[in-house]
N, C-alpha and C. Protein backbone atom coordinates (compact mmCIF):
# COMPACT_ATOMS: atom_id res chain seq x y z
N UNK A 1 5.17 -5.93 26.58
CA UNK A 1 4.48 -5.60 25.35
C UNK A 1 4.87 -6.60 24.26
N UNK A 2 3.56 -6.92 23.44
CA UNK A 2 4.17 -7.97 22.34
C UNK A 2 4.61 -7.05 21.11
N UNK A 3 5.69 -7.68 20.28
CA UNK A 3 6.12 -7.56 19.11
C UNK A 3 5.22 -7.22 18.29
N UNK A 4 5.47 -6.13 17.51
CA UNK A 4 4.77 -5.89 16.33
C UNK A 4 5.29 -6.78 15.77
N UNK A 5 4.15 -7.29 14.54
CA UNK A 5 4.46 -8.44 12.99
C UNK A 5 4.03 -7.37 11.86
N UNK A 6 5.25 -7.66 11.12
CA UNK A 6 5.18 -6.61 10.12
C UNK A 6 5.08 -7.52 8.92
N UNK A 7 4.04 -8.48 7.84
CA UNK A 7 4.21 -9.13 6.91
C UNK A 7 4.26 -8.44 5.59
N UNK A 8 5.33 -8.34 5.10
CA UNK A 8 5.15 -7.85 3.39
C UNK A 8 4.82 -9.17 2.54
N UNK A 9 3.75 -8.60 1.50
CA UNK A 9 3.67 -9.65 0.54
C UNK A 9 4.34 -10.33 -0.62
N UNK A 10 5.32 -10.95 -0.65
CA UNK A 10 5.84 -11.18 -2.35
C UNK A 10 4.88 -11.89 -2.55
N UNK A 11 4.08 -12.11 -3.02
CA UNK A 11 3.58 -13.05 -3.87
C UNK A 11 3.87 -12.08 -5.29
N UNK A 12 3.26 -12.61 -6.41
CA UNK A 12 3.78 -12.41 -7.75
C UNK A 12 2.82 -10.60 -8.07
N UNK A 13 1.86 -10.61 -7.60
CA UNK A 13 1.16 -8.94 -7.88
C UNK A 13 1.46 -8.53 -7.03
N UNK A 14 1.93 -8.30 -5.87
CA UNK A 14 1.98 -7.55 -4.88
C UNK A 14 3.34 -6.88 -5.29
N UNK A 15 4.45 -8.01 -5.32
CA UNK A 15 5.52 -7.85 -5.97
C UNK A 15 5.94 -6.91 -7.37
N UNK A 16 5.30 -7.20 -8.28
CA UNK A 16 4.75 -6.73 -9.46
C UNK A 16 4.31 -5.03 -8.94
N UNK A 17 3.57 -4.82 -8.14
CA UNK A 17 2.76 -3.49 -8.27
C UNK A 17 3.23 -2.89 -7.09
N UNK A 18 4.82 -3.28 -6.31
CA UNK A 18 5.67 -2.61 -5.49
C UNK A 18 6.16 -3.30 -4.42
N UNK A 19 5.63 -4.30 -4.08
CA UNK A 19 6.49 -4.57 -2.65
C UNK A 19 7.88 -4.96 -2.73
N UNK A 20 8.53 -4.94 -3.70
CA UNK A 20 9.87 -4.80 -3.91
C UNK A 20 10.74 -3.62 -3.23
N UNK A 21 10.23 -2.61 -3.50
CA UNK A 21 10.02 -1.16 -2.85
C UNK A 21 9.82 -1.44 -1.39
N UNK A 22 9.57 -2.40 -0.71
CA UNK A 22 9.04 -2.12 0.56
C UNK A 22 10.41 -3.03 1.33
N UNK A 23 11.25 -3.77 0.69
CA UNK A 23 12.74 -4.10 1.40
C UNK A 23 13.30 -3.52 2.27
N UNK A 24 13.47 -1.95 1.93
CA UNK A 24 13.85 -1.00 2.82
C UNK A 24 13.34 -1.58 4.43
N UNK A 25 12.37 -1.80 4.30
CA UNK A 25 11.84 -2.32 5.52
C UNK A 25 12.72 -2.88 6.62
N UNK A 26 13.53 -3.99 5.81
CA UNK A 26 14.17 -4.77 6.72
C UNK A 26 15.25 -3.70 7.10
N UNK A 27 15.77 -3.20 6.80
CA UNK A 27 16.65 -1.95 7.26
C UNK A 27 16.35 -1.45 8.14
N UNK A 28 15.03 -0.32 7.83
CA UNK A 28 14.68 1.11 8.34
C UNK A 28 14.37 0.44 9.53
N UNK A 29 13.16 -0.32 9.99
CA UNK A 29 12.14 -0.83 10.93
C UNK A 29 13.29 -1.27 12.17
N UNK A 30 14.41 -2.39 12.35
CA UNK A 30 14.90 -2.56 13.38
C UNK A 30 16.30 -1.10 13.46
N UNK A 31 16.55 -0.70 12.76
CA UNK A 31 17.23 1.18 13.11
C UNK A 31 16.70 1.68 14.14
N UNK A 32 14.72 1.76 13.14
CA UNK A 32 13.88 2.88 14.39
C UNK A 32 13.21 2.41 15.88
N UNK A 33 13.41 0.86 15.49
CA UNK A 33 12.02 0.34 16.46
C UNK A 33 12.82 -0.91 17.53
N UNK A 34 14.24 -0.96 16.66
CA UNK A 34 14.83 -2.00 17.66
C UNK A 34 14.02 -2.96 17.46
N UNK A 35 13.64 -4.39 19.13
CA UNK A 35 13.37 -5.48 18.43
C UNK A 35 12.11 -5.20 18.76
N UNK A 36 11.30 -4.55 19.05
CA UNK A 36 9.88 -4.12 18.72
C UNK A 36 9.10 -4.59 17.72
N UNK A 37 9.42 -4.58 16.82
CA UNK A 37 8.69 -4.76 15.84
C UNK A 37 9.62 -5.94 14.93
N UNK A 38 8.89 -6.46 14.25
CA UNK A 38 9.60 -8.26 13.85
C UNK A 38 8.95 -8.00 12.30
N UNK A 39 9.79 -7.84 11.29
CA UNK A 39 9.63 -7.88 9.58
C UNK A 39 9.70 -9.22 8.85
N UNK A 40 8.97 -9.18 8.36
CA UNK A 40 9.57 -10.35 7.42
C UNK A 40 8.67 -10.83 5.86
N UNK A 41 8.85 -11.21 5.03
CA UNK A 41 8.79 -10.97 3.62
C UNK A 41 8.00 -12.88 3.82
N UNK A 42 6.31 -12.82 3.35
CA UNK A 42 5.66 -13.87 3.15
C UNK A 42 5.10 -14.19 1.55
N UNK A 43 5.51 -15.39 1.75
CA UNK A 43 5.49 -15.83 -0.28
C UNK A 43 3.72 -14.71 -0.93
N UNK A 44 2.78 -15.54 0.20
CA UNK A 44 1.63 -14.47 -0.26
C UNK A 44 0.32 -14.74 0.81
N UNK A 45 -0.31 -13.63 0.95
CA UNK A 45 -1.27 -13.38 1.95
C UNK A 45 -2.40 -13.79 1.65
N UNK A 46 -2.52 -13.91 0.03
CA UNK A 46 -3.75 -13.73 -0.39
C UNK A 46 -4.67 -13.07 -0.23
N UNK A 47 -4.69 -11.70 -0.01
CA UNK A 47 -5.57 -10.85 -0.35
C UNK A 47 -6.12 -10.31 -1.72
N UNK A 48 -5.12 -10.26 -2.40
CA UNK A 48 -5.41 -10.22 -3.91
C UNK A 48 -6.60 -10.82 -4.52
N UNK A 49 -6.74 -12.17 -4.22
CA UNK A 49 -7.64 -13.01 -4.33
C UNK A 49 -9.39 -12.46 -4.01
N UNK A 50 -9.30 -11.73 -2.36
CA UNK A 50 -10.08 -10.91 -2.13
C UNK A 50 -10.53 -9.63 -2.87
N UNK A 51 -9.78 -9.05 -3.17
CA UNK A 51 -9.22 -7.67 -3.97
C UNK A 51 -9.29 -8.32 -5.50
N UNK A 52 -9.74 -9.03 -6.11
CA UNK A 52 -9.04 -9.61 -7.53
C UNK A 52 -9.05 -8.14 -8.48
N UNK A 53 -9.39 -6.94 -8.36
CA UNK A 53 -8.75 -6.23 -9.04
C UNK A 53 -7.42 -5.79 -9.45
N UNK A 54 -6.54 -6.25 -8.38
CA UNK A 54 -5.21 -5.77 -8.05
C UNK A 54 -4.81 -4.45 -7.64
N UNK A 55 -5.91 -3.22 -8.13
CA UNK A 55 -5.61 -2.27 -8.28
C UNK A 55 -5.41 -1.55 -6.62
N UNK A 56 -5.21 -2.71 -5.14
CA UNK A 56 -4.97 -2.24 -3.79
C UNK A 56 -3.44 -2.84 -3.95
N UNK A 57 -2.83 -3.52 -4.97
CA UNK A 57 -1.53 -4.33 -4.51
C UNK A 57 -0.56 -3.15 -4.16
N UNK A 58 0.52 -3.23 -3.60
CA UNK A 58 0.74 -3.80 -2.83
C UNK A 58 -0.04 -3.94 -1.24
N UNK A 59 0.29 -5.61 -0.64
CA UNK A 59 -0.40 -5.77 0.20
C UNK A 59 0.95 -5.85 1.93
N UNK A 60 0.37 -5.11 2.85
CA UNK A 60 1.31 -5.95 4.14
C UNK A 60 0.38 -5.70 4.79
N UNK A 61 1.05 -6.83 6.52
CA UNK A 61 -0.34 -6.62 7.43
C UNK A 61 0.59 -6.10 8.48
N UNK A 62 0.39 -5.28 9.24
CA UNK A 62 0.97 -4.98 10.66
C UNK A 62 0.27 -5.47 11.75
N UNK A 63 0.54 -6.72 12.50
CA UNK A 63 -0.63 -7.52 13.52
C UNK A 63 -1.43 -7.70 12.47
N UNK A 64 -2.98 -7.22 12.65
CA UNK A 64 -4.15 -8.21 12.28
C UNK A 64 -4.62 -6.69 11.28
N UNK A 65 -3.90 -5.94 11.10
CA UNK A 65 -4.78 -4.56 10.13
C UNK A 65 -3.79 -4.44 8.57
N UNK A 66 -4.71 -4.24 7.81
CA UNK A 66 -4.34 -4.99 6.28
C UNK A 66 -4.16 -3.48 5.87
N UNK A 67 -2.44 -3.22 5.02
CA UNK A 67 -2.11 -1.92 4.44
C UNK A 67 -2.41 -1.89 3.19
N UNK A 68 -2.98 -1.39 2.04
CA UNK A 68 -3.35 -1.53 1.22
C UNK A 68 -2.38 -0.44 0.28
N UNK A 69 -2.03 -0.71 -0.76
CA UNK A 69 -1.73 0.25 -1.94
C UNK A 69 -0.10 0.34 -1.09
N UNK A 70 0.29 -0.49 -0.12
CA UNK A 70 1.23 -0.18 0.73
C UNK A 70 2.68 0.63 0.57
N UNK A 71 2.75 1.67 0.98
CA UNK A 71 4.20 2.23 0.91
C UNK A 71 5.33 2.55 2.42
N UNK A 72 6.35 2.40 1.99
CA UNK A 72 7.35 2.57 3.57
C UNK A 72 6.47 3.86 4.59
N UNK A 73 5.81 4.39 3.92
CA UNK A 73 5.66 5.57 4.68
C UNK A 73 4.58 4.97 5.91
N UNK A 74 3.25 4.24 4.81
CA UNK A 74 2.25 3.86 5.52
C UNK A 74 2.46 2.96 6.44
N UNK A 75 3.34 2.09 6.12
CA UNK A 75 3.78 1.05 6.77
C UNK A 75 4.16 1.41 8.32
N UNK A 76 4.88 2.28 8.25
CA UNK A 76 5.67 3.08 9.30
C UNK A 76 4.65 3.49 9.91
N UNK A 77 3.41 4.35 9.75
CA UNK A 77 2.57 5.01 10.29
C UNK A 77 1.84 4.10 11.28
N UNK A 78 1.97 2.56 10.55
CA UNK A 78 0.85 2.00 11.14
C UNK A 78 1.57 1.33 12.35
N UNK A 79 3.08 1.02 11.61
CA UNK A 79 3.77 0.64 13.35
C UNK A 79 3.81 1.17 14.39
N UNK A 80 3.95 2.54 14.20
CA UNK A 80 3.29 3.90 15.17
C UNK A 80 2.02 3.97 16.26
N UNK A 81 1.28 3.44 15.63
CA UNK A 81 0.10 3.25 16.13
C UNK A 81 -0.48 2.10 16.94
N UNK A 82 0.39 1.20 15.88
CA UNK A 82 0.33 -0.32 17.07
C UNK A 82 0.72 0.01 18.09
N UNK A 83 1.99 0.38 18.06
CA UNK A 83 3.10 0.91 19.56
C UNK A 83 2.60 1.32 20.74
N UNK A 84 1.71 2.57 20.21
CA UNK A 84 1.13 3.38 21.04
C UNK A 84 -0.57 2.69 21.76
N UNK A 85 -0.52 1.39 21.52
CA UNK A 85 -1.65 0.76 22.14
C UNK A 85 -1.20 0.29 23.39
C-alpha cells in the first residue's frame, strides 16, 4: 500500500486563518498511523489563488483531495478514508 501525503499549507493566509493550528499534525499522525501516512508543511499550494476569497483558508491536501476550512479533526477523517481504499 502507498503512503498517504498529508500537505499542510503555510503559505501566508492559510497560515493567517489557522494552519498554524494544524502542527499538531506532525505529532498526532505518525502516534496513530505509524509510517503510513507521510506529513509535511508546504510554503503554499495555491489554492487561495483559486478560492481568492480566503474565506476556505485553511488549505491541506491528503493525496489528490483538497481539505478546505481545514481542522486536525478533518484532516484525520480524511486519512481514514484514504486508508481504507
Amino acid at each position: 500500500m502507498e503512503k498517504v501525503s498529508v500537505k499542510v499549507c503555510l503559505g501566508t493566509t492559510c497560515f493567517v486563518m489557522g494552519s498554524a493550528n494544524l502542527q499538531e499534525l506532525i505529532d498526532i499522525v505518525p502516534a496513530k498511523y505509524g509510517d503510513k501516512v507521510d506529513v509535511s508543511g508546504v510554503p503554499c499550494l495555491g489554492l487561495c489563488s483559486v478560492d481568492w476569497e480566503f474565506s476556505k483558508a485553511p488549505y491541506v491536501k491528503v493525496n489528490n483531495e483538497v481539505i478546505k476550512e481545514a481542522t486536525v479533526e478533518k484532516v484525520l477523517s480524511e486519512i481514514d478514508k484514504q486508508l481504507a481504499k
